[in-house]
Protein backbone atom coordinates (compact mmCIF):
# COMPACT_ATOMS: atom_id res chain seq x y z
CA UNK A 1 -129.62 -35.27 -184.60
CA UNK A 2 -127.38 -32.59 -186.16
CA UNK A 3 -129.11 -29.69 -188.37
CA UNK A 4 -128.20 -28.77 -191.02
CA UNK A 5 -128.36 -24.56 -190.62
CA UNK A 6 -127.24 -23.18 -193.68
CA UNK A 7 -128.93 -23.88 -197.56
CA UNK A 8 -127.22 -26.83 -199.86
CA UNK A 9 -126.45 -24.24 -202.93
CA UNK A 10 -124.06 -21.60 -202.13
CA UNK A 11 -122.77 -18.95 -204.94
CA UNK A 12 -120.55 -20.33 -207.69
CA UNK A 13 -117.21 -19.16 -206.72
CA UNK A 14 -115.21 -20.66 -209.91
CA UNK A 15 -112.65 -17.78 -210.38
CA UNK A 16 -109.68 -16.48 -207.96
CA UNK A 17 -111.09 -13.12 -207.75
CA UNK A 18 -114.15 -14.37 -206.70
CA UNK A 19 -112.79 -16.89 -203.88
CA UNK A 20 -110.47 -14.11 -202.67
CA UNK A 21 -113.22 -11.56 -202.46
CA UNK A 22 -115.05 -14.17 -200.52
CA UNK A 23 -112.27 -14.91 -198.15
CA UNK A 24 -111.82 -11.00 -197.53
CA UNK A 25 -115.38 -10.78 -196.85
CA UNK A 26 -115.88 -13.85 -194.89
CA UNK A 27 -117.97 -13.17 -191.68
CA UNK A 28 -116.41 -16.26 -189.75
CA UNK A 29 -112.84 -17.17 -190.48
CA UNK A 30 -111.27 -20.34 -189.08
CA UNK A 31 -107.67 -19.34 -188.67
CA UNK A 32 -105.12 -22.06 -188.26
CA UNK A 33 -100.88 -21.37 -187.63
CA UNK A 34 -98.47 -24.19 -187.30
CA UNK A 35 -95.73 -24.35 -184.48
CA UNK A 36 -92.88 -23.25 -186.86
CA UNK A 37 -94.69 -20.07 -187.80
CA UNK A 38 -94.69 -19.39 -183.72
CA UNK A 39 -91.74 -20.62 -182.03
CA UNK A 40 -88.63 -23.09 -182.35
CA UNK A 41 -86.90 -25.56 -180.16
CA UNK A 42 -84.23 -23.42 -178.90
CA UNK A 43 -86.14 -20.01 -178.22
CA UNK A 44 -89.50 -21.30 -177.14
CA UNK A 45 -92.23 -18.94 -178.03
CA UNK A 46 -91.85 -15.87 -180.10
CA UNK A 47 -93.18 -13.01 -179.03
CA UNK A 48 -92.70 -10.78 -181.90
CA UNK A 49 -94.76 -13.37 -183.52
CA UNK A 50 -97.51 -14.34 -181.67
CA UNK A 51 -98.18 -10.46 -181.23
CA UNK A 52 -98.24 -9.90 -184.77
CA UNK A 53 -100.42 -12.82 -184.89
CA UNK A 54 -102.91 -11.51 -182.29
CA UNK A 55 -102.53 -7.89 -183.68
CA UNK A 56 -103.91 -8.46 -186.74
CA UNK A 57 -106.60 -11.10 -185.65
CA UNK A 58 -107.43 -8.35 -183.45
CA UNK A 59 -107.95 -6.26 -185.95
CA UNK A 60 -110.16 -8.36 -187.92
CA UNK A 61 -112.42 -9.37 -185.11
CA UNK A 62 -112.70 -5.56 -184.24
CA UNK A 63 -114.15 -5.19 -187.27
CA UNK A 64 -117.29 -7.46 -186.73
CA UNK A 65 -115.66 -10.84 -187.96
CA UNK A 66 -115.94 -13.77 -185.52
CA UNK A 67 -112.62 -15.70 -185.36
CA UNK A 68 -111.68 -19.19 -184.47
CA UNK A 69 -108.00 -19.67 -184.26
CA UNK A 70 -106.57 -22.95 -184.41
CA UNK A 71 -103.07 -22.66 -182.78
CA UNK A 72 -100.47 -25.28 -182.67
CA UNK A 73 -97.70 -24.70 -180.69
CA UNK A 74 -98.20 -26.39 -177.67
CA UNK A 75 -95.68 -28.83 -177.84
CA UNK A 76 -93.04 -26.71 -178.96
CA UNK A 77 -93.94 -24.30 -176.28
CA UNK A 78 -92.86 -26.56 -173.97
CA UNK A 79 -89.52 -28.07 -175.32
CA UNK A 80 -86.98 -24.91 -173.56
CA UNK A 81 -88.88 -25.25 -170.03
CA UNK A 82 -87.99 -28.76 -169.75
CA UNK A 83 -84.47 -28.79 -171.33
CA UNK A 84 -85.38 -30.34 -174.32
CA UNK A 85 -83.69 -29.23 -178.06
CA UNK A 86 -85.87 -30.66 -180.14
CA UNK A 87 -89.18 -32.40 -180.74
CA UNK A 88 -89.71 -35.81 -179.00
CA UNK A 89 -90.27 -38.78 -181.06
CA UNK A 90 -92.02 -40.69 -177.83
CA UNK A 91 -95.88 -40.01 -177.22
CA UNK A 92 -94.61 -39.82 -173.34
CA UNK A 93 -92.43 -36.98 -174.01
CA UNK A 94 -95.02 -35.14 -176.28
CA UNK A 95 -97.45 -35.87 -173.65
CA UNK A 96 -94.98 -34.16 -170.87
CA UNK A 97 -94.10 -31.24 -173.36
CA UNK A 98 -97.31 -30.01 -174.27
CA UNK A 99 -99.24 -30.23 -170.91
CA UNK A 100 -95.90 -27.48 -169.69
CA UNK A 101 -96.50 -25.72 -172.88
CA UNK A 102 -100.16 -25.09 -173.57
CA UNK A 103 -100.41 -23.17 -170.43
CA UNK A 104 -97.77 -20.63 -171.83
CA UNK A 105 -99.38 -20.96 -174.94
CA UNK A 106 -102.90 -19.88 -173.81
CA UNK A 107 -101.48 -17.48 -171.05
CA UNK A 108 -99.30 -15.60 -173.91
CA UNK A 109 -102.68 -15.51 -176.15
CA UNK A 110 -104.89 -14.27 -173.25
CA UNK A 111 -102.70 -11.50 -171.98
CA UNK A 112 -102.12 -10.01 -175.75
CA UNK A 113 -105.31 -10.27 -176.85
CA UNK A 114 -106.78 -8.63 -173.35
CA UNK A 115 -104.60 -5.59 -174.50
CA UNK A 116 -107.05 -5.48 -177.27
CA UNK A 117 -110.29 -5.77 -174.48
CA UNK A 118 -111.07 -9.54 -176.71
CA UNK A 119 -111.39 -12.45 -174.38
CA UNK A 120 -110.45 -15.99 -175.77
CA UNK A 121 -111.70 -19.22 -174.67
CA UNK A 122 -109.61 -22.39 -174.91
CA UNK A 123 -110.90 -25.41 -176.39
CA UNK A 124 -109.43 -28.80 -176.24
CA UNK A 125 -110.59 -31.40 -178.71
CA UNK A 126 -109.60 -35.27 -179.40
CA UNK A 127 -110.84 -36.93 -182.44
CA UNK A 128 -113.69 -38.53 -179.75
CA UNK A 129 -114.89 -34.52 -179.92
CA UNK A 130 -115.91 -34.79 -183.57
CA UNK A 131 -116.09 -38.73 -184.50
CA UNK A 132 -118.72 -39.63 -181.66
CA UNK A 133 -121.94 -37.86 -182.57
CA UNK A 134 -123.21 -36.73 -179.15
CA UNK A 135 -119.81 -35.40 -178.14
CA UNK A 136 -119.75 -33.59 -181.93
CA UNK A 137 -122.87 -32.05 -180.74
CA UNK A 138 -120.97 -30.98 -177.90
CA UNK A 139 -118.55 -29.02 -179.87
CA UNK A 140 -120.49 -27.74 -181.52
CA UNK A 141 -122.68 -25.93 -178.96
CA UNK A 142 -119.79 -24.96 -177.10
CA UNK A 143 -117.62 -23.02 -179.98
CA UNK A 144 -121.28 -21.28 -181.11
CA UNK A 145 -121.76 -20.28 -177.27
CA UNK A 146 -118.36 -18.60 -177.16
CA UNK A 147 -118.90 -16.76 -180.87
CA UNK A 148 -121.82 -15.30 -179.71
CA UNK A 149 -120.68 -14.27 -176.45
CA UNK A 150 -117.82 -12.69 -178.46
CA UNK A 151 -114.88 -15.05 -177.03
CA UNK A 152 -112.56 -15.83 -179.56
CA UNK A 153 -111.91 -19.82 -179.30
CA UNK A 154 -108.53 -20.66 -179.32
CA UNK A 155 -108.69 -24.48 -180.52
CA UNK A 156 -105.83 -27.01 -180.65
CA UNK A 157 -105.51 -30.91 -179.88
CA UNK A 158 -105.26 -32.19 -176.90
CA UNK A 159 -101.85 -33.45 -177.16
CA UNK A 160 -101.39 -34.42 -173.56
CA UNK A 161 -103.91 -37.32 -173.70
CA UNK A 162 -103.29 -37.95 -177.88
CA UNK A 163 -101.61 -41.04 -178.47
CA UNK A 164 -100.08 -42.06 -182.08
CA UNK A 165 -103.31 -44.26 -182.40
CA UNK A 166 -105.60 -41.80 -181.24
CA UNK A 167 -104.77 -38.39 -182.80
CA UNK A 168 -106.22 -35.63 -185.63
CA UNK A 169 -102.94 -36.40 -187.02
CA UNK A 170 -102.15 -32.41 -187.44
CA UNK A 171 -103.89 -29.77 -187.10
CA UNK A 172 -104.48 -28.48 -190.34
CA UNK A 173 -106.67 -31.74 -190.62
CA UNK A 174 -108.35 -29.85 -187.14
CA UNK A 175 -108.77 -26.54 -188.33
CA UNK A 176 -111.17 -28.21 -191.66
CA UNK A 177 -112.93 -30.24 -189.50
CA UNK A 178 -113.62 -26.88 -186.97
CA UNK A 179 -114.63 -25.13 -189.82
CA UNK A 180 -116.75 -27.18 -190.97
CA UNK A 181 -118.54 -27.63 -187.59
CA UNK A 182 -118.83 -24.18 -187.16
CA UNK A 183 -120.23 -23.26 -190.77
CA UNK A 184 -116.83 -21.33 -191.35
CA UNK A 185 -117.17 -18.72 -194.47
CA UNK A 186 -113.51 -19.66 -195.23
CA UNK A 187 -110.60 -20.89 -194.12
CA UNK A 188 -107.27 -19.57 -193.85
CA UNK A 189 -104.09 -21.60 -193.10
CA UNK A 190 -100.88 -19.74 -191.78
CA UNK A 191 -97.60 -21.83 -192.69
CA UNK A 192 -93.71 -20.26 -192.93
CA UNK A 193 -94.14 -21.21 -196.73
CA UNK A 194 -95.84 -18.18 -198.51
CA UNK A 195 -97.62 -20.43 -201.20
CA UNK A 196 -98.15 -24.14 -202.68
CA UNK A 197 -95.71 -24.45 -205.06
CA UNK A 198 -95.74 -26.73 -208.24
CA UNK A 199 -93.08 -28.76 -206.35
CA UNK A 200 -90.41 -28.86 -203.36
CA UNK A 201 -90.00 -24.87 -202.96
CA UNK A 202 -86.48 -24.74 -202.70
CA UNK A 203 -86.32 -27.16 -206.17
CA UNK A 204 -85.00 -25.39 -209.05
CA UNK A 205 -87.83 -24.49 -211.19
CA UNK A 206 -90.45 -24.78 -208.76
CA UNK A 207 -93.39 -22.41 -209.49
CA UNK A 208 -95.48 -21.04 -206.95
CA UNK A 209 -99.72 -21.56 -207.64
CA UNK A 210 -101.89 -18.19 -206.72
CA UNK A 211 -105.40 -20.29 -207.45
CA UNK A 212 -106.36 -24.00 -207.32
CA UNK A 213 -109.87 -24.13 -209.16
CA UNK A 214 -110.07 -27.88 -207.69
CA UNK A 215 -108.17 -29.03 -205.61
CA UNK A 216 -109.43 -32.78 -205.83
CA UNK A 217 -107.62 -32.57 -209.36
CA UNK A 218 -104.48 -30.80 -207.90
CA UNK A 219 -101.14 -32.44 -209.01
CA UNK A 220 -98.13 -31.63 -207.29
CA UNK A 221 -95.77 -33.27 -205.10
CA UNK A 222 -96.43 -32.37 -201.43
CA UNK A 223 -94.86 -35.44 -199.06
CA UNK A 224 -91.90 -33.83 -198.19
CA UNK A 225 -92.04 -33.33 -194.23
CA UNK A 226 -92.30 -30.03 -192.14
CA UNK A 227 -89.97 -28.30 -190.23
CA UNK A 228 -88.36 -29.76 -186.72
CA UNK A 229 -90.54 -28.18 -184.47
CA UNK A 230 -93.43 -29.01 -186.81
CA UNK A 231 -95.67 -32.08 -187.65
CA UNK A 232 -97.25 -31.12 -190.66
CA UNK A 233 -95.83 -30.01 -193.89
CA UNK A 234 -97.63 -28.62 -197.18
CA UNK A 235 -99.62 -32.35 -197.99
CA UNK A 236 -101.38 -31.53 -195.32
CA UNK A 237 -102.67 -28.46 -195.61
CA UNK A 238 -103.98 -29.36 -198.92
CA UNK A 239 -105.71 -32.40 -197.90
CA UNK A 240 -107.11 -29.54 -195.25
CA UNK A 241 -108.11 -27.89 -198.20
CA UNK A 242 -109.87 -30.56 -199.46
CA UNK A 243 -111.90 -31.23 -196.79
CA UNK A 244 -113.18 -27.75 -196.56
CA UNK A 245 -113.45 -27.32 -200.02
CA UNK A 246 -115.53 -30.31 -199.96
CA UNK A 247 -118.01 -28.43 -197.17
CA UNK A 248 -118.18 -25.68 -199.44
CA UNK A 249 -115.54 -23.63 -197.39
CA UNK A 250 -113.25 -21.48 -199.55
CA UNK A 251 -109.57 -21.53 -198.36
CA UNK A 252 -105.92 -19.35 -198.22
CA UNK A 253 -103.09 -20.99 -197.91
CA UNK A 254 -100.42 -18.00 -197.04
CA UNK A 255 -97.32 -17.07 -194.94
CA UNK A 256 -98.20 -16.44 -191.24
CA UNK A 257 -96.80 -12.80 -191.69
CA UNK A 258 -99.49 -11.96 -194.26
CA UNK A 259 -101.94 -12.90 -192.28
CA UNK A 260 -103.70 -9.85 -192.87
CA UNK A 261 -103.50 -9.54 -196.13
CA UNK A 262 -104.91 -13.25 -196.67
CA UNK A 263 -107.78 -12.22 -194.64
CA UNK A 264 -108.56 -9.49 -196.65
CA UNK A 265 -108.56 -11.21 -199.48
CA UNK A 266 -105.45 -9.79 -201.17
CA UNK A 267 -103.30 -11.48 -203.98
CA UNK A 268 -100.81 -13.78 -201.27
CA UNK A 269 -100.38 -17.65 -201.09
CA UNK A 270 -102.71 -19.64 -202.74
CA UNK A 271 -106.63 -19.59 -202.89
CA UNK A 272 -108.83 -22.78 -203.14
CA UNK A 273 -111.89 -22.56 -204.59
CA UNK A 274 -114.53 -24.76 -202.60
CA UNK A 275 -117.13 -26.78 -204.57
CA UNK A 276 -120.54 -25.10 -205.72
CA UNK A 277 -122.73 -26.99 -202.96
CA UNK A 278 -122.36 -27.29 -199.49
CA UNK A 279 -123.41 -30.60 -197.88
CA UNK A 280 -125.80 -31.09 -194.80
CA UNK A 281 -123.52 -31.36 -191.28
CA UNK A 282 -124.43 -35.02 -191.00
CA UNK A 283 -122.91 -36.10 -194.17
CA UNK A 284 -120.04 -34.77 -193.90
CA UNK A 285 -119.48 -35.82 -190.45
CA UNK A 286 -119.97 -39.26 -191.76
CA UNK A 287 -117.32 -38.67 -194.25
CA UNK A 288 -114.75 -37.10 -192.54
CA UNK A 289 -115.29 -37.28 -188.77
CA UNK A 290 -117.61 -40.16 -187.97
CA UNK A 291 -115.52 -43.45 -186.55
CA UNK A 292 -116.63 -46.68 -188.31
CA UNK A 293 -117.52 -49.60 -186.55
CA UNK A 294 -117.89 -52.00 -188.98
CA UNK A 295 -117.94 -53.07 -193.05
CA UNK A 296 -120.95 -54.19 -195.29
CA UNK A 297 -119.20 -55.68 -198.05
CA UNK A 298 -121.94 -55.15 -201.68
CA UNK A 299 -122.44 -57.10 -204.73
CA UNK A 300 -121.88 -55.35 -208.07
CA UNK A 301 -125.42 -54.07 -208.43
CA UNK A 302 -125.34 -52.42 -205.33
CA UNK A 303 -122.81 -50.33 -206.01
CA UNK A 304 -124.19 -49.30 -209.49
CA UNK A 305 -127.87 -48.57 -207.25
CA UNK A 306 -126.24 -46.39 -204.79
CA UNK A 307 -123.91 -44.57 -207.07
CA UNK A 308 -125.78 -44.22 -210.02
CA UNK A 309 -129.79 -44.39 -208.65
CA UNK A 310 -128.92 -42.81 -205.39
CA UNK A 311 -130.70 -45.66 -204.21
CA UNK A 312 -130.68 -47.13 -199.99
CA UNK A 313 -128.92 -49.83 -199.25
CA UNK A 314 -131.21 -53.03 -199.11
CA UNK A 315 -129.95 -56.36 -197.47
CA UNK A 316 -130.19 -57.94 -201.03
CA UNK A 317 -126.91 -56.40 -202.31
CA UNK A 318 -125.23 -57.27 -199.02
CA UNK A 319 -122.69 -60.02 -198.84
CA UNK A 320 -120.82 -59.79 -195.62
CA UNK A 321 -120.64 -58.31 -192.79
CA UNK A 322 -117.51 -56.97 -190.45
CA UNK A 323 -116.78 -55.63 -187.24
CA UNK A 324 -118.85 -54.93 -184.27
CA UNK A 325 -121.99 -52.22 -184.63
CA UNK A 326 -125.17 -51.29 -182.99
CA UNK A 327 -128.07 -49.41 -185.04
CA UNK A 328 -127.40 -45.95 -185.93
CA UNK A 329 -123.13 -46.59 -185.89
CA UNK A 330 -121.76 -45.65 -188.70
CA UNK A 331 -120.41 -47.73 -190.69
CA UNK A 332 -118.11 -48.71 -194.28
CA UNK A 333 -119.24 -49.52 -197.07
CA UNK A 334 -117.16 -51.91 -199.52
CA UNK A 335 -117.63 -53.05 -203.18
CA UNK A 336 -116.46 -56.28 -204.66
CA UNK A 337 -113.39 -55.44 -205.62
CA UNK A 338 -112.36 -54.13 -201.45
CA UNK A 339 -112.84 -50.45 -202.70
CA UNK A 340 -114.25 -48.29 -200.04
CA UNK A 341 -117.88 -47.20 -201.81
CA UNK A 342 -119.65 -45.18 -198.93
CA UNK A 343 -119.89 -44.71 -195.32
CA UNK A 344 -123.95 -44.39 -193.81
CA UNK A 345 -125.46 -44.81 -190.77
CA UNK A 346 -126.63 -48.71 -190.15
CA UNK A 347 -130.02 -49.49 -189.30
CA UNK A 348 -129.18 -52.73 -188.03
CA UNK A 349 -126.90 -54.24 -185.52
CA UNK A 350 -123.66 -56.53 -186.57
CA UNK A 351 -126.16 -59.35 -184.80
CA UNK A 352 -129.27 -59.18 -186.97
CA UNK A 353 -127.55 -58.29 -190.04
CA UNK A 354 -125.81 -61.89 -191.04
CA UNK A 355 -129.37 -63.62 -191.10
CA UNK A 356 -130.59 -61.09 -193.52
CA UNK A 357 -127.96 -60.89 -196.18
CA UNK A 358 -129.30 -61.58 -199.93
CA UNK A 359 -132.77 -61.30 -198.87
CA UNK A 360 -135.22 -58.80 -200.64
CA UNK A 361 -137.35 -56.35 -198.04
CA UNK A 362 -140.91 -57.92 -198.52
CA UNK A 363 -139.50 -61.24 -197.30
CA UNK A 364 -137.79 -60.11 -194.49
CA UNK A 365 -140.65 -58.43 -193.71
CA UNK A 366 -143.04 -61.44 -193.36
CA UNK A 367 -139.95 -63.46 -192.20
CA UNK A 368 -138.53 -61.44 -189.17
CA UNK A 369 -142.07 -59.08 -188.52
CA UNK A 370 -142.43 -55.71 -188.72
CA UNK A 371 -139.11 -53.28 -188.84
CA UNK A 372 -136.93 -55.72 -190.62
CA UNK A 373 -138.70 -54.45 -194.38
CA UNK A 374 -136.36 -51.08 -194.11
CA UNK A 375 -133.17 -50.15 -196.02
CA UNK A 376 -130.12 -51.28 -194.02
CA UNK A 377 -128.75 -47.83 -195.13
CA UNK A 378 -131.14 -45.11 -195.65
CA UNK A 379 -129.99 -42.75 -198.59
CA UNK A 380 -130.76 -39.72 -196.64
CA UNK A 381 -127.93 -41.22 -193.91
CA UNK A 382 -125.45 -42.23 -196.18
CA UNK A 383 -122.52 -40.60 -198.16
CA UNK A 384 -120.55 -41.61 -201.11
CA UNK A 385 -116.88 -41.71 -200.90
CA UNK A 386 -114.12 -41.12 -203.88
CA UNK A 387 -117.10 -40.80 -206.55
CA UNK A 388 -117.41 -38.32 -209.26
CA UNK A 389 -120.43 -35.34 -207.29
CA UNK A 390 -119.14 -36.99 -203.74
């Protein structure tokens, strides 16, 4: 079972001073920099950068704050040691480039940083790491080891093994999910654009945005890709932003080489205020981590009973059920109308669950003995998804 280790209200922080004075005074900072902001596909690795990079990281940790950087890189690390002038589009390829280049990757990070007497640690996560529950656990135990034996993790996918299928996607969608398992006090997000802007920055007219007061109301057009070394570009980092703001995790969006000024707080990039409430680890491991293994498909007044009563899910408001699940898998839940409603931990397996469907507890009771009275759902193991307080 994961605990939850931290209170459900957290202080109101509903202005940009306040979220940047939170950020500067953050006592663990996930830190997450993009492969453009540390090499390209002709030179390889910068130096200059990375050691302004670990210079000021340095500087941050010596000053009592535990770090966990989230480095990309690894791939385009490995692009000038094999010949290759720019990114692969084949996973074999990626796959051959990153296992050459996360050993310079970590080898450059663990010699600079020794200068500074700071050991790092390198962890390599799949999406297995965080969707599976036991191996979440996992992670969890091992980053909080390392933090309190002062290592400073240095986190990234494991692209050798990632396939297109299989994959974080990027890993500013990693460094939200990290800092959310680790109970990060905010997040900052290093990028080779110094802000969100109101559109395309090089579009005439485009305005850059110092403070998003909720970012789940945002409006701007992001989908433009990254750079050529890059996977990411600035819609994801904001949908990173999301999903921390969502765990109550304020977040700076900023250029890598302000680094230190973003984690002091300062007026760079863009701040994201995070909502006023921070949700137990389960739920939102269910909502943005867990991998579903099946559907319940609800009536009408099921919906309105979980989303209005908070109510469990009873096997009277159930009317189908998909996929292949054994009890306590997490699992979709869908209204009438094919819109995704929850996600929840199932009580049932996708075997018991069809001969049950429409039936109210005290018969299934007396019908199928004792057990078979309980929610399908229980409301304490279940989150809402896309709904207004979700």
């Amino acid at each position: 079972m994961m605990t939850d280790q931290v209170p459900s209200v957290v202080p109101a922080l509903d202005t940009e001073e306040s979220v940047r004075a939170a950020i500067g005074s953050a006592r663990r900072i996930v830190v997450k920099i993009g492969s453009s902001s540390l090499s390209s596909a002709r030179r390889g690795l910068d130096d200059a950068r990375l050691a302004a990079l670990v210079a000021a990281l340095a500087d941050v940790h010596d000053a009592g704050r535990d770090i966990v950087l989230i480095s990309s890189g690894a791939i385009a690390a490995g692009l000038k040691p094999l010949g290759l002038t720019r990114r692969p589009r084949d996973v074999a390829h990626q796959q051959a480039a990153a296992a050459v280049g996360q050993g310079l990757l970590i080898e450059r990070y663990t010699e600079m940083f020794a200068h500074r007497d700071i050991r790092v640690g390198q962890v390599l996560l799949t999406p297995d790491d965080v969707a599976v529950r036991d191996n979440y656990h996992n992670a969890l135990r091992a980053l909080g080891t390392l933090l309190r034996m002062g290592v400073l993790p240095v986190v990234n996918e494991n692209d050798t093994v990632a396939t297109q299928e299989i994959r974080f996607g990027d890993n500013d969608r990693l460094a939200a999910l990290v800092a959310q398992l680790v109970r990060a006090d905010a997040l900052v997000i290093l990028s080779d654009v110094d802000a969100l802007y109101t559109s395309h920055p090089d579009d005439p007219g485009a305005q850059a945005i110092s403070f998003v007061p909720d970012v789940d109301e945002l409006r701007v057009d992001t989908h433009r890709i990254g750079s050529a070394v890059g996977t990411g570009g600035m819609n994801t980092k904001v949908q990173a932003a999301q999903l921390a703001a969502s765990a109550g995790i304020p977040v700076m969006l900023a250029r890598a080489n302000a680094v230190l000024d973003a984690l002091h707080g300062a007026p760079v990039g863009t701040a994201f205020a995070p909502v006023d409430h921070a949700r137990p680890r389960r739920l939102l491991w269910l909502a943005y981590a867990s991998r579903v293994k099946g559907c319940l498909k609800l009536d009408a007044g099921a919906v309105r009973a979980l989303t209005n009563r908070k109510a469990s899910l009873l096997a009277a408001g159930v009317t189908d059920v998909r996929g292949h699940f054994v009890a306590g898998d997490p699992v979709e839940v869908e209204g009438p109308e094919g819109d995704i409603v929850a996600r929840g931990l199932v009580n049932y397996s996708s075997d018991e669950l069809p001969s049950m469907l429409g039936k109210n507890s005290a018969d299934l009771g007396v019908e199928m003995g004792e057990g078979f009275d309980r929610a399908v759902v229980h409301r304490d193991m279940l989150v809402l998804m896309n709904h207004p307080g979700v």
